[in-house]
Protein backbone atom coordinates (compact mmCIF):
# COMPACT_ATOMS: atom_id res chain seq x y z
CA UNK A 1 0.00 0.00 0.00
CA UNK A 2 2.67 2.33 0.97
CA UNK A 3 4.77 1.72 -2.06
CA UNK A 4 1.16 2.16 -4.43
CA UNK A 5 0.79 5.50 -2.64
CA UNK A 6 4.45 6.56 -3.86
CA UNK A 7 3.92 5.32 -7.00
CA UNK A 8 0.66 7.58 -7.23
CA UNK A 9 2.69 10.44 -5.99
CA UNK A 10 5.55 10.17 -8.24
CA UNK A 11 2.82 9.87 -11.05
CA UNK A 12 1.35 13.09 -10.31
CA UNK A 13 4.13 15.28 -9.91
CA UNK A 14 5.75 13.64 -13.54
CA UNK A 15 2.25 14.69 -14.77
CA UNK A 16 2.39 18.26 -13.52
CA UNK A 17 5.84 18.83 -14.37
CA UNK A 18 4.85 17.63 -18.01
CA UNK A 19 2.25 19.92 -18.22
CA UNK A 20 4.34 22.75 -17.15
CA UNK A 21 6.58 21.77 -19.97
CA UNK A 22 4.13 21.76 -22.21
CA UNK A 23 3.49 25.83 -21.68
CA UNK A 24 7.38 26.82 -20.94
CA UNK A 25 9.22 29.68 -22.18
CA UNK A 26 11.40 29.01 -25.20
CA UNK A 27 15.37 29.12 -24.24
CA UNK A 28 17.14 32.33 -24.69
CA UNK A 29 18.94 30.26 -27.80
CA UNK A 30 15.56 29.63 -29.37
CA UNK A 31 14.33 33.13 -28.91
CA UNK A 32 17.26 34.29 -31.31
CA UNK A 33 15.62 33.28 -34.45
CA UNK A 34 12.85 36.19 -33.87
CA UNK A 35 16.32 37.80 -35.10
CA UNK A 36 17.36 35.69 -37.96
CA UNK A 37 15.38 33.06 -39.72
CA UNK A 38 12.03 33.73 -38.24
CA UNK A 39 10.06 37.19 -38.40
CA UNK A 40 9.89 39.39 -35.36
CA UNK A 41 6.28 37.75 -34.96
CA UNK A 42 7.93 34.47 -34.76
CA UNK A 43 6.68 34.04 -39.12
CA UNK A 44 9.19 31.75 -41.38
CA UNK A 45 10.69 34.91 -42.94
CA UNK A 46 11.84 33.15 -46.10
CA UNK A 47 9.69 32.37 -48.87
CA UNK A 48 8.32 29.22 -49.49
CA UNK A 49 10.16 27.21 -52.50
CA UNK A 50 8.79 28.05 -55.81
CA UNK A 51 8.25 31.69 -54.59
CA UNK A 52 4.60 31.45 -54.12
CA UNK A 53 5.00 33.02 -50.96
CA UNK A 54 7.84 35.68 -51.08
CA UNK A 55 10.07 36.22 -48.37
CA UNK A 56 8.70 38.64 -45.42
CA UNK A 57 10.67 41.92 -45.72
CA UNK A 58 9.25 44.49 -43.02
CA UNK A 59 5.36 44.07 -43.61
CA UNK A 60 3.33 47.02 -45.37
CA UNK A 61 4.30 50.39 -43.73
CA UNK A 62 3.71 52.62 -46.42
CA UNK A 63 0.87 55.37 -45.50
CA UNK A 64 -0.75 56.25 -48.89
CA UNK A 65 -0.78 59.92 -49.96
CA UNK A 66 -4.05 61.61 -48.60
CA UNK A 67 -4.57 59.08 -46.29
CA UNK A 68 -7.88 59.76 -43.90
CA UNK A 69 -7.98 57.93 -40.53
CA UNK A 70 -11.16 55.87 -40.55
CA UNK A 71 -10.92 55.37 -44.79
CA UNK A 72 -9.77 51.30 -44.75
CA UNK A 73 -11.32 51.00 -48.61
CA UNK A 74 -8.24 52.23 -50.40
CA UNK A 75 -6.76 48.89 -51.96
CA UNK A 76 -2.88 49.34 -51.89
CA UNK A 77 -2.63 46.50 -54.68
CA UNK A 78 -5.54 47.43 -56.89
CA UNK A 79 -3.23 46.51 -60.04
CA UNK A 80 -2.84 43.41 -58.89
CA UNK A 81 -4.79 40.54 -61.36
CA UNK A 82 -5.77 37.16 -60.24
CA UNK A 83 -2.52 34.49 -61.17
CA UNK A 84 -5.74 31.66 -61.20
CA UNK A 85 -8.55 30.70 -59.66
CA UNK A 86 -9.85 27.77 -57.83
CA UNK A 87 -13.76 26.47 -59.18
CA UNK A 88 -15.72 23.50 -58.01
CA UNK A 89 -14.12 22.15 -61.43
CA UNK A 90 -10.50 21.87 -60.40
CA UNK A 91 -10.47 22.17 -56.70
CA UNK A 92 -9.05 18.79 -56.87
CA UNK A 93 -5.97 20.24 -58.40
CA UNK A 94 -5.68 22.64 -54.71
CA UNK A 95 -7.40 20.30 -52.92
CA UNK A 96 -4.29 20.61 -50.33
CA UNK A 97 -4.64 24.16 -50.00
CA UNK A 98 -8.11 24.11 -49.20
CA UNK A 99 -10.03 23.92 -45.82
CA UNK A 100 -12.71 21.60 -45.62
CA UNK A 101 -15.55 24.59 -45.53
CA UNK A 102 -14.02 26.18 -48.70
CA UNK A 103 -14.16 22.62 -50.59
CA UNK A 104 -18.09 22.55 -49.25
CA UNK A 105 -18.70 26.03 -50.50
CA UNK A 106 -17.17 25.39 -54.21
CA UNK A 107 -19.59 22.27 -53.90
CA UNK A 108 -22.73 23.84 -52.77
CA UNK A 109 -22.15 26.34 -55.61
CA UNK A 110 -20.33 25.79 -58.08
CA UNK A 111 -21.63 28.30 -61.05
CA UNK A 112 -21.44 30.94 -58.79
CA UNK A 113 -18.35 30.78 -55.70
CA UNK A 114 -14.79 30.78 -56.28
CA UNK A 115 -11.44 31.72 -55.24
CA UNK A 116 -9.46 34.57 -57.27
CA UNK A 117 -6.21 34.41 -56.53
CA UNK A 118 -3.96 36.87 -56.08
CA UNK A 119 -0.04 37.71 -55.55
CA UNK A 120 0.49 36.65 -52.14
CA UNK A 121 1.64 40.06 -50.15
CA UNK A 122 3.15 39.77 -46.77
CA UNK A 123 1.65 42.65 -45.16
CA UNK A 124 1.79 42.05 -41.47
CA UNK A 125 3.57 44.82 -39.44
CA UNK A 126 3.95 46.45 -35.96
CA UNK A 127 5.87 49.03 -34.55
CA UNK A 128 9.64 48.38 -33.07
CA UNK A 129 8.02 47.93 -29.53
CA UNK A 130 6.16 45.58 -30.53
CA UNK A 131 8.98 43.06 -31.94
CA UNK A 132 10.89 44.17 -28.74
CA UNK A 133 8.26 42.86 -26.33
CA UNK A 134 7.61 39.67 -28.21
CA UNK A 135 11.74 38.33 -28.40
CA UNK A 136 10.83 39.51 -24.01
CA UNK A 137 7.70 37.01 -24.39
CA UNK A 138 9.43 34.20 -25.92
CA UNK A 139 11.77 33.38 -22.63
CA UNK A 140 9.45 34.85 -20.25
CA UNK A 141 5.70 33.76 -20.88
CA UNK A 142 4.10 30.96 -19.75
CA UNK A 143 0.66 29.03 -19.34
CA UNK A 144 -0.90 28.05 -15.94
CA UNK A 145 -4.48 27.20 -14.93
CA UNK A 146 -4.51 23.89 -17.31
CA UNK A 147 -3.55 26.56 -20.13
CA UNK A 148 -6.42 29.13 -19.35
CA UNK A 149 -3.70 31.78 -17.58
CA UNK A 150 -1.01 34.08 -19.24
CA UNK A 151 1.83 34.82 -17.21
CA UNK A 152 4.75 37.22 -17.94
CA UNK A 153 3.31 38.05 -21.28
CA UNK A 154 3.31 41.50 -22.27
CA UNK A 155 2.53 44.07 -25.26
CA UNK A 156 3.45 41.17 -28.14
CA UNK A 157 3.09 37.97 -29.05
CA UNK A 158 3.03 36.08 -25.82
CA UNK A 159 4.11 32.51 -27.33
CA UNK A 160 6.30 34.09 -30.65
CA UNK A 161 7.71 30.24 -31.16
CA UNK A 162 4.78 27.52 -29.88
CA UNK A 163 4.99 24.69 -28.71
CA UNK A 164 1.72 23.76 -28.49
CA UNK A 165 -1.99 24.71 -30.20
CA UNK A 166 -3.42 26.21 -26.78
CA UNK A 167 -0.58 29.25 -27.27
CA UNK A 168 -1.39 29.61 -30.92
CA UNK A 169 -4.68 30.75 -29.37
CA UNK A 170 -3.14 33.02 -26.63
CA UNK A 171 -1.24 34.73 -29.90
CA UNK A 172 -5.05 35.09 -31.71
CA UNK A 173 -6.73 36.50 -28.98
CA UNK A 174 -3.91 39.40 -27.96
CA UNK A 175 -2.82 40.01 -31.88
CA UNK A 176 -2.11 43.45 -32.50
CA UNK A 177 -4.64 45.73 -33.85
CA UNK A 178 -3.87 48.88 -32.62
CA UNK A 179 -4.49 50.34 -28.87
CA UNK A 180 -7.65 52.13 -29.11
CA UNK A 181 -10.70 51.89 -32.33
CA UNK A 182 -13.71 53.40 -32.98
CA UNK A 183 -15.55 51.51 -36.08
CA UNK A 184 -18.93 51.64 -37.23
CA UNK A 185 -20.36 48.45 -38.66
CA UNK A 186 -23.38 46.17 -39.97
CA UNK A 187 -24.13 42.30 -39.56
CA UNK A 188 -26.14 40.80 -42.38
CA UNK A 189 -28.05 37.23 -41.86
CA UNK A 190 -29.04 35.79 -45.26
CA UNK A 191 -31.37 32.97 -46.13
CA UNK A 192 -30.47 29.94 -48.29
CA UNK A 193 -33.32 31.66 -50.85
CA UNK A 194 -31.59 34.89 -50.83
CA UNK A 195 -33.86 36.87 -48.10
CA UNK A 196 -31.33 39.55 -46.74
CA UNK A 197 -31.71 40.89 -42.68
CA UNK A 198 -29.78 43.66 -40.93
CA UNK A 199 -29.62 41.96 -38.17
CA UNK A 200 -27.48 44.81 -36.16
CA UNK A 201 -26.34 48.38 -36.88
CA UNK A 202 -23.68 49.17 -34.11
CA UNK A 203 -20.93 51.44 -32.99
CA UNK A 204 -17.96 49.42 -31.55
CA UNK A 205 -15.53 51.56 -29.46
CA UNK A 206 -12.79 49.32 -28.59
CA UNK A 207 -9.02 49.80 -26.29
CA UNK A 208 -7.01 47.08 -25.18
CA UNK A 209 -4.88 47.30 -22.30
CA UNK A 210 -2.23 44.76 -23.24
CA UNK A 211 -0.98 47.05 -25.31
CA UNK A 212 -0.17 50.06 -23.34
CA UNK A 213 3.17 51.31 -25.03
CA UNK A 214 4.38 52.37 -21.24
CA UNK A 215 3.72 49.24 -19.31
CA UNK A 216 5.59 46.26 -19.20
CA UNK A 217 4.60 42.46 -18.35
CA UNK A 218 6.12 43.60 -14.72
CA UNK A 219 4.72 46.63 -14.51
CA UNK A 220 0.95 45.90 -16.01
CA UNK A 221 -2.24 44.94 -13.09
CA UNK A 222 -4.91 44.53 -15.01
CA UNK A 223 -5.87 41.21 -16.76
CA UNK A 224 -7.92 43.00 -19.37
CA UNK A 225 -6.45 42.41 -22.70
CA UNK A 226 -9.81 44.46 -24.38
CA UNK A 227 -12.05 46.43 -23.46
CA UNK A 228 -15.12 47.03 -26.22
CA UNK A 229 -18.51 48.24 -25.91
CA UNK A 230 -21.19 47.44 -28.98
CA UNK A 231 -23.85 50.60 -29.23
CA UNK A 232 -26.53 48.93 -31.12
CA UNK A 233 -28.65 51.86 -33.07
CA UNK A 234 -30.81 49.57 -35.50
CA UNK A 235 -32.63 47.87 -36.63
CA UNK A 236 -35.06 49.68 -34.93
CA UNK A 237 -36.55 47.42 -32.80
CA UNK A 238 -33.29 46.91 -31.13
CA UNK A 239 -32.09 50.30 -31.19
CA UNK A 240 -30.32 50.96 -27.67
CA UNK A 241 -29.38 47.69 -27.18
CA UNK A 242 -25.70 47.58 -25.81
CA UNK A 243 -22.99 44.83 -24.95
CA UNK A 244 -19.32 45.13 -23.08
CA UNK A 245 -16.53 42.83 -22.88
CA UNK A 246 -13.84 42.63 -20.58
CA UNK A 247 -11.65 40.17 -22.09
CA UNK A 248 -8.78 38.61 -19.93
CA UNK A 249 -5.37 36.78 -19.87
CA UNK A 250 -6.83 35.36 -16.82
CA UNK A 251 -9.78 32.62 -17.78
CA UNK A 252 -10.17 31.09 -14.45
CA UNK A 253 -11.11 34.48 -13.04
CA UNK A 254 -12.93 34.71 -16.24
CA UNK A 255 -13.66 37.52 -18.47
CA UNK A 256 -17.06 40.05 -17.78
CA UNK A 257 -19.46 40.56 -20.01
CA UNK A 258 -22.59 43.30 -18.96
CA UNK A 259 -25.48 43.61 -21.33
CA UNK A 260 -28.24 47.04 -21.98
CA UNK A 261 -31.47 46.03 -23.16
CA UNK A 262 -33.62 49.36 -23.84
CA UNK A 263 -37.10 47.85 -22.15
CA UNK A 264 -35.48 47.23 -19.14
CA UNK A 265 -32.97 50.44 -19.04
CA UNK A 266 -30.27 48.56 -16.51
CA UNK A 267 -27.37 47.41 -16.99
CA UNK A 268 -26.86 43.73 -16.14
CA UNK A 269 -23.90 41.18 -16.01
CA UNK A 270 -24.48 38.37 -19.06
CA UNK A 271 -22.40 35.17 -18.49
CA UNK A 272 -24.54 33.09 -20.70
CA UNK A 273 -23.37 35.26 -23.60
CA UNK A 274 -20.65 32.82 -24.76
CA UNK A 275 -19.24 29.62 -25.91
CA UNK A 276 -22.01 27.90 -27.95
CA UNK A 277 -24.86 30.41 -27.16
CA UNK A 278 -26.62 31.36 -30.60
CA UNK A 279 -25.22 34.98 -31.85
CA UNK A 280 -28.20 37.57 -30.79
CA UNK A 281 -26.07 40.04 -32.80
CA UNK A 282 -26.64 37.49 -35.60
CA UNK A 283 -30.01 36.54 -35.31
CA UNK A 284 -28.68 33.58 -34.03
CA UNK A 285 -27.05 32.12 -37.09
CA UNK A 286 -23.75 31.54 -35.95
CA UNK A 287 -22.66 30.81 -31.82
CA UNK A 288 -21.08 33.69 -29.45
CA UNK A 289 -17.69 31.54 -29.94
CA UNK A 290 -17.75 32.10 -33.77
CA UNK A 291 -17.05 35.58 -34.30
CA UNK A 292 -13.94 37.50 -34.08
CA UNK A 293 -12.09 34.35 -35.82
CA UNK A 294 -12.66 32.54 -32.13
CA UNK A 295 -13.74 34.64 -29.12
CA UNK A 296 -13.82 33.70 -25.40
CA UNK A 297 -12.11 30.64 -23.26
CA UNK A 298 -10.89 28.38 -24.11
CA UNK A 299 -11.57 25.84 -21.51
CA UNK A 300 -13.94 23.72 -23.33
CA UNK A 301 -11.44 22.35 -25.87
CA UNK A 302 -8.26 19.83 -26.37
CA UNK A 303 -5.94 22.30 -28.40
CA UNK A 304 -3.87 20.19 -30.06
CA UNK A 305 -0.86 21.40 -32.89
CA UNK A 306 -0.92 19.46 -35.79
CA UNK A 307 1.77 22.07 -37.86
CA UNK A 308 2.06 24.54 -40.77
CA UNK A 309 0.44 23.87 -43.58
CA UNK A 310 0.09 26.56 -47.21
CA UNK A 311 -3.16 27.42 -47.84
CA UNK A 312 -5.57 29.78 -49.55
CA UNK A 313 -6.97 32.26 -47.39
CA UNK A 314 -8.34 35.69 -47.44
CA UNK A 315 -6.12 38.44 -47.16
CA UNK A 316 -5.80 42.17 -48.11
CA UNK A 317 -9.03 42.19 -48.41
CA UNK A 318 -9.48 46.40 -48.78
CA UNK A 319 -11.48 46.32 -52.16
CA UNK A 320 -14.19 44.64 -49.88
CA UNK A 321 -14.51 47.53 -48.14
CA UNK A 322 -14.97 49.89 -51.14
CA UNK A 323 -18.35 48.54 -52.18
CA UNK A 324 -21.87 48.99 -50.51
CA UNK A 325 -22.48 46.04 -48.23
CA UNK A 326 -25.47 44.61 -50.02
CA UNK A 327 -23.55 45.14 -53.44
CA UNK A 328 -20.90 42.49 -52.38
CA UNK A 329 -23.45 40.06 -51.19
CA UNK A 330 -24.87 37.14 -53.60
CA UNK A 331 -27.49 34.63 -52.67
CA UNK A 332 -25.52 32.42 -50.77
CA UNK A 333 -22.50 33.93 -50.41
CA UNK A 334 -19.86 36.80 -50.77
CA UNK A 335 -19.65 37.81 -55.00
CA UNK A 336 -16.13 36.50 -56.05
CA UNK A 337 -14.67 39.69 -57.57
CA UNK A 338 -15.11 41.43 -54.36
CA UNK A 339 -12.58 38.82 -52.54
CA UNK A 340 -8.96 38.78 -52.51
CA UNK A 341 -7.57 34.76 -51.69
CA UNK A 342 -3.29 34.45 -51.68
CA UNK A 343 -1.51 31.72 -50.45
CA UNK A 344 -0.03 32.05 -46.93
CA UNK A 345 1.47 29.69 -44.20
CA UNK A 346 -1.36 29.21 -41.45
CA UNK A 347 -0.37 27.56 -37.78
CA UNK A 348 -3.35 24.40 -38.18
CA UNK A 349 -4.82 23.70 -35.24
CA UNK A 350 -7.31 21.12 -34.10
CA UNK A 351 -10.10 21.63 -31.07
CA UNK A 352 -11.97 18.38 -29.65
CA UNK A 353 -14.22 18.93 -26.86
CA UNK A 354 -12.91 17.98 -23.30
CA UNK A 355 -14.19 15.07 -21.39
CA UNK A 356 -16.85 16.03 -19.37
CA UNK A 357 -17.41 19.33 -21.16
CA UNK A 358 -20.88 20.57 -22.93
CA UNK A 359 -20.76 22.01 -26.79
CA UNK A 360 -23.17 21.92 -29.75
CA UNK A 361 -19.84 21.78 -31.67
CA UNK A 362 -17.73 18.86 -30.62
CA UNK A 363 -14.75 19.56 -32.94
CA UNK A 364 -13.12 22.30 -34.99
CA UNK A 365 -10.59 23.09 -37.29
CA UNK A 366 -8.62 26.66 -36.96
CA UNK A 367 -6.22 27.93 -39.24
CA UNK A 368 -4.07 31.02 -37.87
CA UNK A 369 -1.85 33.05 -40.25
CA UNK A 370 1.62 32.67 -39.31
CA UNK A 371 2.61 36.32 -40.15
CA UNK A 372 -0.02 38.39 -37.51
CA UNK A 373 -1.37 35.39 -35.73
CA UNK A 374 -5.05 36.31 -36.66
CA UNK A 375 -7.55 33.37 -37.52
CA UNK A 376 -8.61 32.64 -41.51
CA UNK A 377 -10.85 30.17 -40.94
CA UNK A 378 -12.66 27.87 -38.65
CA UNK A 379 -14.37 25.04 -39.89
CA UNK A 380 -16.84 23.15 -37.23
CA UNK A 381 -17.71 19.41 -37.12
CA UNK A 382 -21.15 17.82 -35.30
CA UNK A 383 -21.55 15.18 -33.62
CA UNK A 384 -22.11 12.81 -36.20
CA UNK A 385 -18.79 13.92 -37.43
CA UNK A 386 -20.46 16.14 -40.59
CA UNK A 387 -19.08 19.14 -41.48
CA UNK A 388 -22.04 21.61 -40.57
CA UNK A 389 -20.35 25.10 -39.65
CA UNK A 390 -17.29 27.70 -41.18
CA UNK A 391 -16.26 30.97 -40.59
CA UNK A 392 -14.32 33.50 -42.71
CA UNK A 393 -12.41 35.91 -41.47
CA UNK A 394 -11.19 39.00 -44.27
CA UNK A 395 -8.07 40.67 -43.00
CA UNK A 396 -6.87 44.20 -44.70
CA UNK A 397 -3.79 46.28 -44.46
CA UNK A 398 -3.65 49.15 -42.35
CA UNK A 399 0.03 50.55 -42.59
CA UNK A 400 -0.99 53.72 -40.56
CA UNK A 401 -1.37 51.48 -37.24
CA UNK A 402 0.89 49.32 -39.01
CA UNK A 403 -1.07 46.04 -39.00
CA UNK A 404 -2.84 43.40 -41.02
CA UNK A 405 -5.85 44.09 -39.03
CA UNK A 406 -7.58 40.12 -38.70
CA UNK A 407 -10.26 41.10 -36.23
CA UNK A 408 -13.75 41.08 -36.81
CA UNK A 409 -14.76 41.16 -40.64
CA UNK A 410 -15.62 38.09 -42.43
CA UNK A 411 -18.76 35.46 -43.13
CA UNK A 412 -19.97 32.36 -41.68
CA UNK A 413 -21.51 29.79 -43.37
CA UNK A 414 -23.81 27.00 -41.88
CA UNK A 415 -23.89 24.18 -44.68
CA UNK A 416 -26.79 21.82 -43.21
CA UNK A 417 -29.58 25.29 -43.64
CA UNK A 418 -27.32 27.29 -46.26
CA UNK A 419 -27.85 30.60 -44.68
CA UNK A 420 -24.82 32.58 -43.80
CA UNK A 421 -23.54 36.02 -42.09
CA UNK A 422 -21.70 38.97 -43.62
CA UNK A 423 -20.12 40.11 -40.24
CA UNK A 424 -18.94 43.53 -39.22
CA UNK A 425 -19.00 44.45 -42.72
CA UNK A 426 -17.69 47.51 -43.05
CA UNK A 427 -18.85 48.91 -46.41
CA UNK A 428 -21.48 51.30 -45.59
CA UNK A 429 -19.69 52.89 -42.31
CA UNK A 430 -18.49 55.72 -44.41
CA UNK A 431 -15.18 57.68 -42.70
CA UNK A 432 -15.74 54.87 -39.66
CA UNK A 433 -14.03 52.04 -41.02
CA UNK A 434 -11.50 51.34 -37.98
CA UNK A 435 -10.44 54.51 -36.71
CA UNK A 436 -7.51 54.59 -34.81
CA UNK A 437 -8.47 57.03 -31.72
CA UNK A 438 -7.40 58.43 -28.78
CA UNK A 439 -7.63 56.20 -25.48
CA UNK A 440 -9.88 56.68 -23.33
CA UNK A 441 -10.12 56.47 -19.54
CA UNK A 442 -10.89 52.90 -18.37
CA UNK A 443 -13.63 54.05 -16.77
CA UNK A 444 -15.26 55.01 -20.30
CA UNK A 445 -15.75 51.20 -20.08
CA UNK A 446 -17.23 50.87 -16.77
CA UNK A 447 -21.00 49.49 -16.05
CA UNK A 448 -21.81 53.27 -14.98
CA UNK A 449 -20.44 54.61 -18.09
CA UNK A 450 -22.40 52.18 -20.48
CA UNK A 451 -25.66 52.91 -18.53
CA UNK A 452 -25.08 56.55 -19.40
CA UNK A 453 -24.07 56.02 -22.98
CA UNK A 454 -27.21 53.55 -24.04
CA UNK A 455 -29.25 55.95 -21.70
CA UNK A 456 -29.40 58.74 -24.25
């Protein structure tokens, strides 16, 4: 008995210290490459090796003349022309290159969706700081709370080199986007027969603390890594209506979320609104969990690395903004010509739900660009193992911030009822596309403050 009990012991510590592996800090030696072969973002900064993907060489810093805060619609490559494009008829040929809810999409429609694509451009860029506190990050940050903590992460890519799929997800969820945004944006539900729905109208006023150019991983309390509050002001029956997020690098504390509704003028904390809860922003058509390329903990999922992988993705996708929303919107799906694909190395990784754990969708597929960290794609699996759910997510190039912002913009597609979501689209929100403002005092994001706000 005594000897089983040592046994046990010794089994439990070799488990813990396994798991503490698992989310170490890379050695001082390893964090090097961020200087050499890799990108300061921890990207392959070669090219791939027939030059489809060109070497990285800075990122797109280059404010165009007459530049306008809050104008994201002018297309830096507009002379750029498709090299090919990818049809239900030879998707075989790509077939590698292709996520699973891409192939279902040329499928479902194959007179009318396709990939154009384009010259791949290596956009993704952030200031010196930036690079400085992610080489910091790589021998400093680490995972505790089974995974659901940050620690020693600051202002950068917290996990620049992973090791593992649950830091691939830290580096989504703080990417760089700038420290403070004021953007003005629509959500559009459609109907496999082509009936169109503004679902929500909003303001979106977002800051995120994790990016404070004057703190430091040492010198930063709060957990927040964003702050955002969503000002809903139609359609009209929903005019008022107001959301806030707290989002943290601490998920066992867990992040905050308060709600407005306009017939009951309080404010109220909203837990429920997450994981697999149907979209109210949406209609319902996609789940909480869905948007933003994979918002919220965690906790729910195995996050396991399966490796790099090319693939066609979205990317530079400024023309999209250009064009009324309804005027880039077809029956089932975004028009072609209004989408820009290129091929890019994306960080696969692979989400099966934990033992014990409650989801509508027991499996997923996420594909994260290696060059910003933001997510292209998520494809979703049921549990009868049938590909039912994917989300899009449309990145463009902001070299005022600098950044390839991969945020919020995109579509989701459900493939069992064939209706889908144009998300945060961004055509119709004038000089409001993104704004890079001023910060604002943290108490602009308090419960008081958004009582006052959806009060007026």
């Amino acid at each position: 008995m005594h000897n089983n009990k040592i046994a046990q012991l010794l089994a439990c510590v070799s488990l813990s210290m396994a798991v503490s592996t698992a989310h170490a800090a890379v050695s001082a030696a390893e964090a090097e490459a961020l200087k050499s072969s890799l990108t300061p973002l921890g990207a392959e900064r070669a090219g791939n090796a027939d030059g489809s993907i060109p070497a990285w060489t800075g990122g797109y810093t280059e404010v165009p003349a007459g530049f306008q805060q809050g104008h994201r619609n002018v297309d830096p490559f507009q002379a750029d022309k498709p090299l090919y494009s990818v049809t239900a008829a030879n998707m075989a040929q790509y077939a590698d290159k292709l996520t699973d809810g891409v192939k279902q999409l040329l499928k479902d429609n194959p007179q009318t969706f396709k990939l154009d694509v384009y010259p791949t451009r290596r956009t993704a860029a952030a200031p010196q700081w930036i690079y400085d506190n992610t080489f910091k990050n790589a021998t400093q940050a680490s995972l505790e709370g089974d995974g659901l903590v940050v620690k020693g992460a600051y202002g950068g890519a917290p996990f620049p080199i992973p090791k593992s799929g649950i830091e691939v997800v830290w580096n989504h969820q703080t990417l760089w986007r700038g420290e403070a945004t004021h953007t003005k944006y629509k959500v559009w539900t459609t109907t496999a027969d082509g009936q169109r729905v503004l679902a929500t109208a909003a303001i979106d006023e977002g800051q995120y603390p994790y990016y404070y150019k004057e703190l430091s991983a040492e010198t930063a309390s709060s957990p927040n890594y964003m702050l955002a509050i969503q000002l809903t002001y139609a359609p009209a029956f929903r005019a008022g209506e107001a959301l806030m997020v707290h989002n943290v690098t601490d998920y066992v504390k867990g992040r905050t979320l308060w709600q407005y509704l306009a017939g009951q003028r309080r404010v109220r904390r909203a837990p429920s609104i997450n994981f697999d809860t149907p979209n109210t922003v949406a209609s319902g058509v996609n789940f909480v969990d869905e948007t933003f390329g994979g918002a919220g903990s965690p906790e729910r999922y195995d996050w396991k690395l399966l490796g790099k992988k090319e693939m066609l993705i979205p990317y530079n996708n400024n023309a999209l903004l250009a064009h009324g929303d309804e005027d880039v919107m077809a029956q089932r799906h975004v028009k072609p010509e209004f989408m820009r694909w290129e091929l890019h190395r994306v960080w696969v990784v692979e989400a099966t739900l934990k033992a014990g754990k409650r989801h509508a969708v027991p499996k997923r597929m996420f594909y994260y660009d290696e060059d910003n960290w933001g997510n292209a794609s998520i494809d979703g699996w049921d549990a009868e193992g049938t590909l039912w759910r994917t989300a899009l997510t449309t990145p463009f190039a902001a070299p005022d911030i600098p950044a390839t912002v991969n945020y919020c913009t995109g579509f989701f597609h459900d493939h069992r009822t064939k209706a889908w979501i144009y998300n945060c689209a961004l055509g119709d929100a004038g000089n409001e596309q993104y704004q890079i403002v001023e910060r604002r005092r943290e108490s602009f994001f308090s419960p008081e403050s958004l009582t006052k706000m959806s009060a007026r």
